[in-house]
N, C-alpha and C. Protein backbone atom coordinates (compact mmCIF):
# COMPACT_ATOMS: atom_id res chain seq x y z
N UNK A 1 116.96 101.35 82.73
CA UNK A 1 117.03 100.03 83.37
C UNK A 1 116.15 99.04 82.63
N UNK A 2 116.64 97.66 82.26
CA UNK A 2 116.05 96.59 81.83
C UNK A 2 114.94 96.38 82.45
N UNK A 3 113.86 96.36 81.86
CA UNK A 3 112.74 95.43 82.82
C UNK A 3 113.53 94.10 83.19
N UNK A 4 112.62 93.32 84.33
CA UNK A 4 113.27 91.94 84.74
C UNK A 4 112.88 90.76 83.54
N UNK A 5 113.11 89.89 83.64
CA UNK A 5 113.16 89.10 82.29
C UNK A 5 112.15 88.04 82.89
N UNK A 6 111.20 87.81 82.53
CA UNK A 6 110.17 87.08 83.04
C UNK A 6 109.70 85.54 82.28
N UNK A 7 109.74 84.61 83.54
CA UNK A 7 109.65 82.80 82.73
C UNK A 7 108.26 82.92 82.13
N UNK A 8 108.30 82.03 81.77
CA UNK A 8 106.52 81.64 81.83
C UNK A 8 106.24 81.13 82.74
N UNK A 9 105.05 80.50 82.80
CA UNK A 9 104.27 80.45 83.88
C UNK A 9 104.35 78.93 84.06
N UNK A 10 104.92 78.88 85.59
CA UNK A 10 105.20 77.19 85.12
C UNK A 10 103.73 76.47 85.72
N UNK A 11 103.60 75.40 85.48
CA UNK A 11 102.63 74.15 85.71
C UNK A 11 102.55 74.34 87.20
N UNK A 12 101.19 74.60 87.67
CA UNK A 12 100.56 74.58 88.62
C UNK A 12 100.90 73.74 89.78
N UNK A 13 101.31 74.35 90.93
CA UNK A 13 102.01 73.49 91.69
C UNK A 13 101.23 72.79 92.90
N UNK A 14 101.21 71.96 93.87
CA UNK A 14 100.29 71.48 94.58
C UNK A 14 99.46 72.19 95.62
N UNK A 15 98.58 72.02 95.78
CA UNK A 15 97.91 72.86 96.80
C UNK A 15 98.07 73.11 98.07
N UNK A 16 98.09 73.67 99.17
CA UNK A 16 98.74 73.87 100.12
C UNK A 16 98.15 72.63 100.88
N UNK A 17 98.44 71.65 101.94
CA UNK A 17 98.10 70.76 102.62
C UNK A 17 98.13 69.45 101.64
N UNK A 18 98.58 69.43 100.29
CA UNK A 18 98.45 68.47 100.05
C UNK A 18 99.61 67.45 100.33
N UNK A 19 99.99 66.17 100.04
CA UNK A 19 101.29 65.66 100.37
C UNK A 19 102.33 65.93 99.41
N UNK A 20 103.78 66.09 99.94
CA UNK A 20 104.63 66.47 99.03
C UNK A 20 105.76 65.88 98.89
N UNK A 21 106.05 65.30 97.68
CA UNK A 21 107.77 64.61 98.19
C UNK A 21 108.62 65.75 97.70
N UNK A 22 109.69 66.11 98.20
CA UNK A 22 110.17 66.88 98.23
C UNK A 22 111.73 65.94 97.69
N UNK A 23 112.38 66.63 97.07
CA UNK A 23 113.61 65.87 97.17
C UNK A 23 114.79 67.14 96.31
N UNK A 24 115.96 66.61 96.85
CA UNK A 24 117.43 67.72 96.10
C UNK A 24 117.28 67.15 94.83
N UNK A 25 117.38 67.80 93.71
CA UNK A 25 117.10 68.16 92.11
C UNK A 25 118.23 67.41 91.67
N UNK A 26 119.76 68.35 92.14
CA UNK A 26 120.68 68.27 91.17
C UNK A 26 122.25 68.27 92.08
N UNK A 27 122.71 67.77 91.38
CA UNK A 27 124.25 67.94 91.95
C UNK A 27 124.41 66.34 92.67
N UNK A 28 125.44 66.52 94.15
CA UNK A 28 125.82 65.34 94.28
C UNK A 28 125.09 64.75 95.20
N UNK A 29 124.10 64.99 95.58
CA UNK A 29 122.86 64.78 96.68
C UNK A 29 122.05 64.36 96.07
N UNK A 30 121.55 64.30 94.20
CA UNK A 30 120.23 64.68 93.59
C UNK A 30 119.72 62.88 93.96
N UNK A 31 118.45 63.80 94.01
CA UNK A 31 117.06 62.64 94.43
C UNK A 31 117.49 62.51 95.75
N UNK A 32 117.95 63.11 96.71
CA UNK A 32 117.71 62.60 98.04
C UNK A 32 116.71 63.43 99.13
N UNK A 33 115.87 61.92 99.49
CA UNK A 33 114.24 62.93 100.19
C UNK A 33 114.70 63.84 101.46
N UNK A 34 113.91 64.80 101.40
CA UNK A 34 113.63 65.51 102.47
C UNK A 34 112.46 65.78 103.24
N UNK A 35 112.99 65.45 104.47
CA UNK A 35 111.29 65.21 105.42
C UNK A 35 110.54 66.17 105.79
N UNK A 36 109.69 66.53 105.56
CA UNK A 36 108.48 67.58 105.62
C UNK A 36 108.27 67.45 106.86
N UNK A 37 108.61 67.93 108.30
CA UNK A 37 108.08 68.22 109.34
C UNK A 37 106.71 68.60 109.49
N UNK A 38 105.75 68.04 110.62
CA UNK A 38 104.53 68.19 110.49
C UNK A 38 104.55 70.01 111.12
N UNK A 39 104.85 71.18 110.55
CA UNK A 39 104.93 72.32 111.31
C UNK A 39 103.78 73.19 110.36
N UNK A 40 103.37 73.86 111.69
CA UNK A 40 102.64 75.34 110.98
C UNK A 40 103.32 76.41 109.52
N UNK A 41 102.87 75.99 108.74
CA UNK A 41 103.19 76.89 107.63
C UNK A 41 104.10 76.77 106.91
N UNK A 42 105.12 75.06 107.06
CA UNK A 42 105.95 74.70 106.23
C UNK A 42 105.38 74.80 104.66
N UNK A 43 105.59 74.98 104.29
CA UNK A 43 105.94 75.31 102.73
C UNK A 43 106.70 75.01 101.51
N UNK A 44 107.11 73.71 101.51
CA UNK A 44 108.36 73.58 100.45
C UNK A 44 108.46 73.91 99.23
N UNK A 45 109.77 74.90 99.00
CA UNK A 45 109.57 75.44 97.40
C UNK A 45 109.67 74.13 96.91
N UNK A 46 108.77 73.95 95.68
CA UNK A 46 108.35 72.73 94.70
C UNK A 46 109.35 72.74 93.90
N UNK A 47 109.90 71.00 93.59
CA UNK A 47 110.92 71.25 92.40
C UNK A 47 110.93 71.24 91.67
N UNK A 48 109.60 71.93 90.58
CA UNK A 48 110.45 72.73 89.35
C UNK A 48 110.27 74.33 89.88
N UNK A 49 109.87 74.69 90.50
CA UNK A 49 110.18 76.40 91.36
C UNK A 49 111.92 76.02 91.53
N UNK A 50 112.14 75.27 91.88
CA UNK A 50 113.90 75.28 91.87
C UNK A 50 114.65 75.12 91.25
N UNK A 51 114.03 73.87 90.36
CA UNK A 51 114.44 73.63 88.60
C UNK A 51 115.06 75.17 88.07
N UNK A 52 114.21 76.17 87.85
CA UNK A 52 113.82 77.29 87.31
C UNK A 52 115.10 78.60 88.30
N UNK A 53 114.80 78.57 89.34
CA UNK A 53 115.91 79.32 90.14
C UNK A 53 117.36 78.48 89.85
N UNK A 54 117.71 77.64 90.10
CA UNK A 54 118.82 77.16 90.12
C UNK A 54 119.44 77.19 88.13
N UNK A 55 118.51 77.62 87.11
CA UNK A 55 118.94 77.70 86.30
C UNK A 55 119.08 79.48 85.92
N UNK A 56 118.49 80.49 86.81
CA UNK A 56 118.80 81.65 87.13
C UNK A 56 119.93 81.54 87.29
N UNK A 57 120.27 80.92 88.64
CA UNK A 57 121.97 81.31 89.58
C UNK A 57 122.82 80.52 88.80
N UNK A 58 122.64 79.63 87.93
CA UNK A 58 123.65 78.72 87.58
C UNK A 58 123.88 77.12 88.19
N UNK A 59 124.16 76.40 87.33
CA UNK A 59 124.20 75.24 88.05
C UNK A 59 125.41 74.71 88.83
N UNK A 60 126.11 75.30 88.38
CA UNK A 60 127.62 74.85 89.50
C UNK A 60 127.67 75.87 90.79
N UNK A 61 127.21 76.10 92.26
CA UNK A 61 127.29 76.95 93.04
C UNK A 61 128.96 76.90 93.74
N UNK A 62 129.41 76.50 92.88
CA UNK A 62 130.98 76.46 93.76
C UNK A 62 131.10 77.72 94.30
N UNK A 63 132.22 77.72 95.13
CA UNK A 63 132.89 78.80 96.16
C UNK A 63 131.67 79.90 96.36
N UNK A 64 130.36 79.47 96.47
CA UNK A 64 129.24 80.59 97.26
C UNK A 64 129.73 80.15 98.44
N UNK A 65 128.82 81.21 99.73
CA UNK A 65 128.32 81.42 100.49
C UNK A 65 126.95 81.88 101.06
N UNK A 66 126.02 81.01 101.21
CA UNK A 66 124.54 81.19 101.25
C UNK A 66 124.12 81.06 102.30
N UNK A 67 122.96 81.81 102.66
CA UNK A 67 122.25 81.63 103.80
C UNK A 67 120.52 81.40 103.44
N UNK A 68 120.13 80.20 103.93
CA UNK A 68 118.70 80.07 103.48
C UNK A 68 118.16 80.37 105.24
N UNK A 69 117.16 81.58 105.08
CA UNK A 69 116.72 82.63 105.78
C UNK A 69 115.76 81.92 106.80
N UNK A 70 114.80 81.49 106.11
CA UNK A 70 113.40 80.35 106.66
C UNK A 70 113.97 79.30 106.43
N UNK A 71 114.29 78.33 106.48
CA UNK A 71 115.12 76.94 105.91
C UNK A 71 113.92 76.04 105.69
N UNK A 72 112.99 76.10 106.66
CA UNK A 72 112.10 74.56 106.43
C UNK A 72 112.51 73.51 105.94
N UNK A 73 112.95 73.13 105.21
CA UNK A 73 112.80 71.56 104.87
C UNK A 73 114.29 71.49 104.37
N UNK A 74 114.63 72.67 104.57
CA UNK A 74 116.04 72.97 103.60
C UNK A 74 116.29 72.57 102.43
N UNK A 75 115.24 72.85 101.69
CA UNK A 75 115.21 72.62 100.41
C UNK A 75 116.28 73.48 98.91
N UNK A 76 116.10 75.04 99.57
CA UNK A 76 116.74 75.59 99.15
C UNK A 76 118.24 75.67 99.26
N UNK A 77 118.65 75.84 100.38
CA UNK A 77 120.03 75.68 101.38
C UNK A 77 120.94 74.25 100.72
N UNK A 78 120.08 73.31 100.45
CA UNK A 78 120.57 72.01 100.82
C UNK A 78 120.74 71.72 99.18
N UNK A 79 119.96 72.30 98.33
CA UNK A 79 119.66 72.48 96.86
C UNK A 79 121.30 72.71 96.28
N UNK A 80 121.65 73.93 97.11
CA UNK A 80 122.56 75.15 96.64
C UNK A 80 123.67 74.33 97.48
N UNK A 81 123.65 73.43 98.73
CA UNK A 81 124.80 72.55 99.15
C UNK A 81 125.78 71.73 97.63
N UNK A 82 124.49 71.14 97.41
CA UNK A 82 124.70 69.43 96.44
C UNK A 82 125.14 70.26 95.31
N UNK A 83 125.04 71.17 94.95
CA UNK A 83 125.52 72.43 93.52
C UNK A 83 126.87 72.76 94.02
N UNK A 84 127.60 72.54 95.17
CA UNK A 84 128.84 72.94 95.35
C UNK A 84 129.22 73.74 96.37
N UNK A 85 127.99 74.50 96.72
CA UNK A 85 128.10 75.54 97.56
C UNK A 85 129.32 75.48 98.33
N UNK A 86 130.35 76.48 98.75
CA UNK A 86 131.00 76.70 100.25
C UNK A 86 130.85 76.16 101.16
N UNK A 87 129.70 77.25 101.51
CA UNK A 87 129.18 76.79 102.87
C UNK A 87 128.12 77.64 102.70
N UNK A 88 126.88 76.78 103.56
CA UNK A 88 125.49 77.11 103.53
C UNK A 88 125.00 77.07 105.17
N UNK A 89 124.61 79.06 105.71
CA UNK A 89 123.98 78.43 106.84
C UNK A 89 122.27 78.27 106.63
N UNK A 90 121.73 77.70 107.80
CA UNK A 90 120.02 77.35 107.36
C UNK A 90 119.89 77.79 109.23
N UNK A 91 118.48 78.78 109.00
CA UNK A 91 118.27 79.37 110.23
C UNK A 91 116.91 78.79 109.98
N UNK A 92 116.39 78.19 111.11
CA UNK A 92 115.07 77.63 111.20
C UNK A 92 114.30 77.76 112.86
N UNK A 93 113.04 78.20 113.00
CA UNK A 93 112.72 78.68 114.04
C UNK A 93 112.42 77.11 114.90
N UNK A 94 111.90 76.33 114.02
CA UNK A 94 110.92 75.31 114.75
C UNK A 94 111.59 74.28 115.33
N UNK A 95 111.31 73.47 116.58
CA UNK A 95 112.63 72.38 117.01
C UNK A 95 111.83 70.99 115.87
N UNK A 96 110.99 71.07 115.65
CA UNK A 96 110.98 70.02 114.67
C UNK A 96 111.82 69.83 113.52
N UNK A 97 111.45 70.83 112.80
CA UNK A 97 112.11 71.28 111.50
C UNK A 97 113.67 71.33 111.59
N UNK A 98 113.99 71.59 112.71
CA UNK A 98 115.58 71.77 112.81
C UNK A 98 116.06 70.32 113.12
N UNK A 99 115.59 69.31 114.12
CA UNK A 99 116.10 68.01 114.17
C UNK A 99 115.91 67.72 112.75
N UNK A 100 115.19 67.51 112.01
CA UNK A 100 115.01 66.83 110.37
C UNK A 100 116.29 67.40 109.45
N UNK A 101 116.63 68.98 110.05
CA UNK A 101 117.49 69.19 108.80
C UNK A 101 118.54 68.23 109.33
N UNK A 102 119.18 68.78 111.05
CA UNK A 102 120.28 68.16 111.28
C UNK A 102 120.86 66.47 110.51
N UNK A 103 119.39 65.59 110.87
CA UNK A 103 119.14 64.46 110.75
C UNK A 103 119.68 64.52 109.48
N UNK A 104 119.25 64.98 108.09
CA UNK A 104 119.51 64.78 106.93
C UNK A 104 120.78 65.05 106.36
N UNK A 105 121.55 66.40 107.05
CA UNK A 105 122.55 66.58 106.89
C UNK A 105 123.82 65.90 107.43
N UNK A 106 123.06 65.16 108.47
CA UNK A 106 124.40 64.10 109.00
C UNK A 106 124.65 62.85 107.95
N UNK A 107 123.04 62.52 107.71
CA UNK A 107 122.83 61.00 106.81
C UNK A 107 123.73 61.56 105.49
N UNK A 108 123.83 63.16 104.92
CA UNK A 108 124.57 62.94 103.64
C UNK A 108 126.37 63.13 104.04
N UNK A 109 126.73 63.39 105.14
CA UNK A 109 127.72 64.31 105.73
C UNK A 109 128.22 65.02 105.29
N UNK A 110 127.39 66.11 105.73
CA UNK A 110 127.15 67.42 105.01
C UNK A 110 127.83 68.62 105.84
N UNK A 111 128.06 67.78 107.24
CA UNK A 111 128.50 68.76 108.55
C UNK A 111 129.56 70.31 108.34
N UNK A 112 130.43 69.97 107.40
CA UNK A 112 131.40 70.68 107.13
C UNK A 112 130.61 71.68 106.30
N UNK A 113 130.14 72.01 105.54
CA UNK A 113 129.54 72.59 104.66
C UNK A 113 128.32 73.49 104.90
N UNK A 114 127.31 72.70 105.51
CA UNK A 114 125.97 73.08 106.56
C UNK A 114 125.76 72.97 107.84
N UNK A 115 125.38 74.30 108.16
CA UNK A 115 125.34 74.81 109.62
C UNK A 115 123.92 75.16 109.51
N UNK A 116 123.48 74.40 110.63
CA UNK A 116 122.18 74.73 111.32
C UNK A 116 121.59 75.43 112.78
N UNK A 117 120.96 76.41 112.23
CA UNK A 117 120.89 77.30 113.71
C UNK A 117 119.66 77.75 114.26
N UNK A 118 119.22 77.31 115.55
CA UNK A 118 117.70 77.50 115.26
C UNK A 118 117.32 78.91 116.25
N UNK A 119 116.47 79.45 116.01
CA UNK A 119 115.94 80.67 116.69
C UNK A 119 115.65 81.64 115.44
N UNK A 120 115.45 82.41 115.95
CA UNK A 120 114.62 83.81 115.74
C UNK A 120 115.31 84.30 114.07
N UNK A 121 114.90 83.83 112.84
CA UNK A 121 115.45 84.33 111.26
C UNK A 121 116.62 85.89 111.46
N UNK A 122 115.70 86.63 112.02
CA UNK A 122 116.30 88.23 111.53
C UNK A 122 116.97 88.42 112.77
N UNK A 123 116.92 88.27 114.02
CA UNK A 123 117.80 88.29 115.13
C UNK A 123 119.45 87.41 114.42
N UNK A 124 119.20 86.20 114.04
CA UNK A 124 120.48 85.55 113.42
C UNK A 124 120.88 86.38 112.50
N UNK A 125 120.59 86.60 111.98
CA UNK A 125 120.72 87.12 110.77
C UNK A 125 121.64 88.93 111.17
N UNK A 126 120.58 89.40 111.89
CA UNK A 126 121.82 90.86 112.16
C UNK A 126 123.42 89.74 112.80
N UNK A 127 123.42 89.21 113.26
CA UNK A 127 125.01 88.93 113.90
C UNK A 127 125.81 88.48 113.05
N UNK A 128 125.34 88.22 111.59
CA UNK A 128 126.33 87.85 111.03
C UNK A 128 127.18 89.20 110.17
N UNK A 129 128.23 88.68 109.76
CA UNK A 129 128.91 89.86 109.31
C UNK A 129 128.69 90.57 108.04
N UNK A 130 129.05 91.95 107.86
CA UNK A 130 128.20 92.53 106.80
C UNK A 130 129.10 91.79 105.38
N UNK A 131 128.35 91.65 104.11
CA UNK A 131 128.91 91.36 102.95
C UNK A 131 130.40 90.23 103.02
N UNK A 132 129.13 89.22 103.63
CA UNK A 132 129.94 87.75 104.12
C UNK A 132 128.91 87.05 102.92
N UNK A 133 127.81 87.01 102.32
CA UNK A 133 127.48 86.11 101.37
C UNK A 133 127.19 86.44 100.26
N UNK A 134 127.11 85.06 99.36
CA UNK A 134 126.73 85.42 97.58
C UNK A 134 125.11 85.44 97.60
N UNK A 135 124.56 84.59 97.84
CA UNK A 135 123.04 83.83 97.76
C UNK A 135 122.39 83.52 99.09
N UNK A 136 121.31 84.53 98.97
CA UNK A 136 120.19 84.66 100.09
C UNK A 136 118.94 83.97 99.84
N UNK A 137 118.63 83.02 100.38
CA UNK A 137 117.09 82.35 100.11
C UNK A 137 115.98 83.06 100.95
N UNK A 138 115.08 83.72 100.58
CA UNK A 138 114.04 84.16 101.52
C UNK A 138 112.73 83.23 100.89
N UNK A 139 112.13 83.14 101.97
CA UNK A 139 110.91 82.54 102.35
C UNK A 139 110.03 81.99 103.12
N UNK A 140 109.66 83.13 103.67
CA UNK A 140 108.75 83.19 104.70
C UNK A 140 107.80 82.26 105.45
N UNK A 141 106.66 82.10 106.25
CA UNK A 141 105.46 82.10 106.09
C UNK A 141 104.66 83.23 105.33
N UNK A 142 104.31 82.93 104.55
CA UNK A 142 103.21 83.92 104.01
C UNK A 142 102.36 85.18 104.80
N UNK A 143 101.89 84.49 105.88
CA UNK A 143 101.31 85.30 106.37
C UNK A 143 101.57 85.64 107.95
N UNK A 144 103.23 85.96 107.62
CA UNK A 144 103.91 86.50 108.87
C UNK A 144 104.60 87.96 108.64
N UNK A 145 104.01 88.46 107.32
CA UNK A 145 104.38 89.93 106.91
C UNK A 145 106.09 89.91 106.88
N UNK A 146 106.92 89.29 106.93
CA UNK A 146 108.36 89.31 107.18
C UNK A 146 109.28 89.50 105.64
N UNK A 147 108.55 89.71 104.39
CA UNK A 147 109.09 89.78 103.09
C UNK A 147 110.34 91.47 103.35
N UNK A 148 109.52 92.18 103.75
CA UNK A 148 110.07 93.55 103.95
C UNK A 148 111.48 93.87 104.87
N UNK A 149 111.09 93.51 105.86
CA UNK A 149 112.07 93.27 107.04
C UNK A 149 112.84 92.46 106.83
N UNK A 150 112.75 90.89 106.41
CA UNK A 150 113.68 90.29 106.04
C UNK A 150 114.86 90.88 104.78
N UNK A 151 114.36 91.40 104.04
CA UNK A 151 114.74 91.86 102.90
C UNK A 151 116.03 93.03 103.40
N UNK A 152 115.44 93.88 104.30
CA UNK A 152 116.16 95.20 105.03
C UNK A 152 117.47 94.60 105.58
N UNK A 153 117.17 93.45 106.56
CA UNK A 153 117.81 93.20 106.94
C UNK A 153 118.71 92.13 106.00
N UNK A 154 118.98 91.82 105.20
CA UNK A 154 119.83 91.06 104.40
C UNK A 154 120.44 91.81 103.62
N UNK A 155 120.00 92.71 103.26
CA UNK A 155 121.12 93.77 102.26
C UNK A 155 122.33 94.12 102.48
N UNK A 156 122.94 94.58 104.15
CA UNK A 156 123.97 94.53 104.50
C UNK A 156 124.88 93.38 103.78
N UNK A 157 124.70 92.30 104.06
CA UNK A 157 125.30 91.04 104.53
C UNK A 157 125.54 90.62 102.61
N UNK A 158 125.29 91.27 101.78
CA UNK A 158 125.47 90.44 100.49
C UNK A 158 127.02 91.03 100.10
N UNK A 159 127.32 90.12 99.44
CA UNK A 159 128.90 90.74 98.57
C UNK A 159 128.46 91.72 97.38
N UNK A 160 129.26 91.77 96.84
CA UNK A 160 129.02 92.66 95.40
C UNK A 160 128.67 91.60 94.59
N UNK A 161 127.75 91.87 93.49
CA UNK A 161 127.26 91.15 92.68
C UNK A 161 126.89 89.82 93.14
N UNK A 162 126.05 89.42 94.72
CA UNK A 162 125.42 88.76 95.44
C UNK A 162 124.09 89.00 94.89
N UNK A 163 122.99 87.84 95.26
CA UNK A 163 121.83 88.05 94.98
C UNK A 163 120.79 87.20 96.07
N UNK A 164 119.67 87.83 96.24
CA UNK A 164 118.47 87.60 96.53
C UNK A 164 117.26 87.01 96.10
N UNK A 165 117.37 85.71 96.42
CA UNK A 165 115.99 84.96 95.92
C UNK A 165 114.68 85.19 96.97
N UNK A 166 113.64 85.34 96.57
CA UNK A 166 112.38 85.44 96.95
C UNK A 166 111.14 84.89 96.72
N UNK A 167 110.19 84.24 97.78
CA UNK A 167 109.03 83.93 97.56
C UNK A 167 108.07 84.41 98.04
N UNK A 168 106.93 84.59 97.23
CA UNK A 168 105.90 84.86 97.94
C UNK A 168 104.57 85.19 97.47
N UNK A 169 103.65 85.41 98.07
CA UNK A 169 102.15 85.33 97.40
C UNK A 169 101.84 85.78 96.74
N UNK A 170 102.60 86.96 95.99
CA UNK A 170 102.18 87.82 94.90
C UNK A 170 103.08 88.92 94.60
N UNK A 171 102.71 89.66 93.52
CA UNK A 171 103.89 90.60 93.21
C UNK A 171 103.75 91.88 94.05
N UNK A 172 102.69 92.26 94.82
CA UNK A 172 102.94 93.24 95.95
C UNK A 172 103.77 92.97 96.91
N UNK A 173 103.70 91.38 97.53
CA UNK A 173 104.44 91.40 98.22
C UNK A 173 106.14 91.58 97.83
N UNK A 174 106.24 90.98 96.66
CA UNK A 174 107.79 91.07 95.78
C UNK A 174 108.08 92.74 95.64
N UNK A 175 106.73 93.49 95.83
CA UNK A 175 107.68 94.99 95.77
C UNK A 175 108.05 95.53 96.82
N UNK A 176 107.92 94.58 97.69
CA UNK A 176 108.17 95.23 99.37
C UNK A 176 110.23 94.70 99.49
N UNK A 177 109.93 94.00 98.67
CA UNK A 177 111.92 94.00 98.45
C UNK A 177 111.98 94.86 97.55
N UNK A 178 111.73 95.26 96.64
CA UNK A 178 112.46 96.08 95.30
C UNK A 178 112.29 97.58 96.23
N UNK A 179 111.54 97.90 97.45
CA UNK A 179 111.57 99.10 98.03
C UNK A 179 112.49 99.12 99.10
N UNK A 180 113.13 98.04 99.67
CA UNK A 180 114.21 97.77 100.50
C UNK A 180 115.84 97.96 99.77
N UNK A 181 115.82 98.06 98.18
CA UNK A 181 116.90 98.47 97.62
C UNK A 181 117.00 97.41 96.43
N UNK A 182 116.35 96.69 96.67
CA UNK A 182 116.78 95.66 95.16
C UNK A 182 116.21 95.62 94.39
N UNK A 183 116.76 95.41 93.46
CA UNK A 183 115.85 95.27 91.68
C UNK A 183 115.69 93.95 91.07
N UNK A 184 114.90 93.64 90.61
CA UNK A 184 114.68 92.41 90.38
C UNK A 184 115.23 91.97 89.19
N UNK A 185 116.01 90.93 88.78
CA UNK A 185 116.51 90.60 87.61
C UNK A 185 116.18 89.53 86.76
N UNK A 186 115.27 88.35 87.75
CA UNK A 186 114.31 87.06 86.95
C UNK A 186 113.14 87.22 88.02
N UNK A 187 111.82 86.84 86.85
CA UNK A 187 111.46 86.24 88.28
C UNK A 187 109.73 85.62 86.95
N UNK A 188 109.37 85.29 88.17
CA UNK A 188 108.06 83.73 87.32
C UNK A 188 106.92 83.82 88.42
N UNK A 189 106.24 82.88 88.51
CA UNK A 189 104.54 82.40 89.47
C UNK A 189 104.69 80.84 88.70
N UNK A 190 104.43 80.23 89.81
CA UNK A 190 104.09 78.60 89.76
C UNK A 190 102.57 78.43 90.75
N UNK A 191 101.56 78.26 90.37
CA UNK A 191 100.58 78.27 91.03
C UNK A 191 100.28 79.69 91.51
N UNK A 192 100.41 79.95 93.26
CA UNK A 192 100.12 79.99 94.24
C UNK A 192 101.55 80.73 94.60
N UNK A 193 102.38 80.78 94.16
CA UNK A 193 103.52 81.83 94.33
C UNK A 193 103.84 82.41 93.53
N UNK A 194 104.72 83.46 93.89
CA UNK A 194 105.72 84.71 92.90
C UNK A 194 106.91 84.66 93.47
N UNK A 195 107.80 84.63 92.29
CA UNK A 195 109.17 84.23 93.14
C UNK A 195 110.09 85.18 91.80
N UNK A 196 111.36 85.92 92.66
CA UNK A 196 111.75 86.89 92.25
C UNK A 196 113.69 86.26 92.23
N UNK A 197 114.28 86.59 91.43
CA UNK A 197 115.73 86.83 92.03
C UNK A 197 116.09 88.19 91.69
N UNK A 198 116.65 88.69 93.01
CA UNK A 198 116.84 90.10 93.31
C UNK A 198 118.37 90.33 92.89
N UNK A 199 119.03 91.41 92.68
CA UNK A 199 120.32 92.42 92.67
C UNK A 199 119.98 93.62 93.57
N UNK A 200 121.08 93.89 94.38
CA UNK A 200 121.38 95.56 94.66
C UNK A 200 121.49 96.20 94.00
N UNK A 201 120.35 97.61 94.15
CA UNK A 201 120.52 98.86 92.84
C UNK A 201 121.75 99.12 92.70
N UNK A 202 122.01 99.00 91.21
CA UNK A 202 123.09 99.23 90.50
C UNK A 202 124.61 98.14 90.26
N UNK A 203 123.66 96.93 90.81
CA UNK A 203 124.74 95.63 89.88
C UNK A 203 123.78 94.37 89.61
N UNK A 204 122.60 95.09 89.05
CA UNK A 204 122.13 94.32 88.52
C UNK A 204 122.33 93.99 87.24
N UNK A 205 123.50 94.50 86.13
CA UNK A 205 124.01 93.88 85.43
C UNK A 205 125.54 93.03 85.33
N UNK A 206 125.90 92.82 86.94
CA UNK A 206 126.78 91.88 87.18
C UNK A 206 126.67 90.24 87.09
N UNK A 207 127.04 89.80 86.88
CA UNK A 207 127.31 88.13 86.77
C UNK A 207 127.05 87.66 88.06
């Protein structure tokens, strides 16, 4: 097996609490802001952390099906919308965070495309049907231990030659997926994170 193919190390990303504009990168949305809800442990992946993933998965996401796991700011979800996506659902626990996505997704009308659902990540997540998506966004709170479990529970639900993106504080935590069944096929650190894109053992040399 290939080792995973590793970026460099990108430019240091902002510190946690500091202010962030956040905005969609690329596609038919690009440059449009997204509002940072004042919530416990929001987190927005930074955009060149997405720069960098979205040139992993490719830049045209046509005919996916994605589910961004933690949604927060729906950065990821909403990233992988404006790229073409299918359809993208975004599961978000917080009622803040969830009026902002709705809000944003109406202002682009996005309705058809993005579904927003709020409650409990991994409770949503078992009801959906097994090997219904291409592209899984995980990303946690950090320090809600959920890298593992989330991970378990998403493996069902991928297609063949589907993949798994991941964030998180370090590469221990990134092996708590590669022990849930996946192998890692890119992955980098921007500051203050480690961020992985995953395959299911044995198509990790699929497209």
């Amino acid at each position: 097996m290939k080792p995973p193919r590793t970026t460099p190390r990108i430019a240091k990303t902002q510190p946690r609490g500091a202010a962030q504009a956040v905005r969609i990168i690329g596609g038919q949305w690009k440059r449009t802001p997204l509002p940072v809800a004042a919530v416990p442990g929001l987190r927005p992946t930074p955009n060149r952390v997405r720069e960098t993933l979205f040139n992993w998965l490719g830049q045209d996401m046509s005919g996916r099906d994605c589910l961004d796991l933690f949604a927060g700011t729906g950065a990821l979800g909403l990233e992988a919308a404006s790229r073409g996506a299918h359809h993208v659902l975004l599961f978000e626990t917080q009622a803040g965070a969830v009026r902002a996505l709705q809000a944003v997704i109406a202002r682009l009308h996005g309705e058809a495309r993005c579904e927003v659902h709020q409650g409990d990540a991994l409770h949503l997540a078992a009801r959906l049907p097994p090997r219904s998506l291409d592209v899984i966004f995980i990303d946690p709170p950090f320090d809600a231990a959920l890298h593992g479990p989330a991970a378990r529970c998403c493996a069902p639900l991928l297609r063949e030659g589907g993949r798994l993106y991941v964030e998180a504080p370090d590469d221990a935590t990134l092996a708590q997926v590669e022990e849930s069944g996946f192998i890692p096929i890119r992955r980098a650190r921007a500051g203050a994170v480690s961020f992985a894109l995953f395959a299911a053992a044995g198509e990790e040399n699929q497209a």
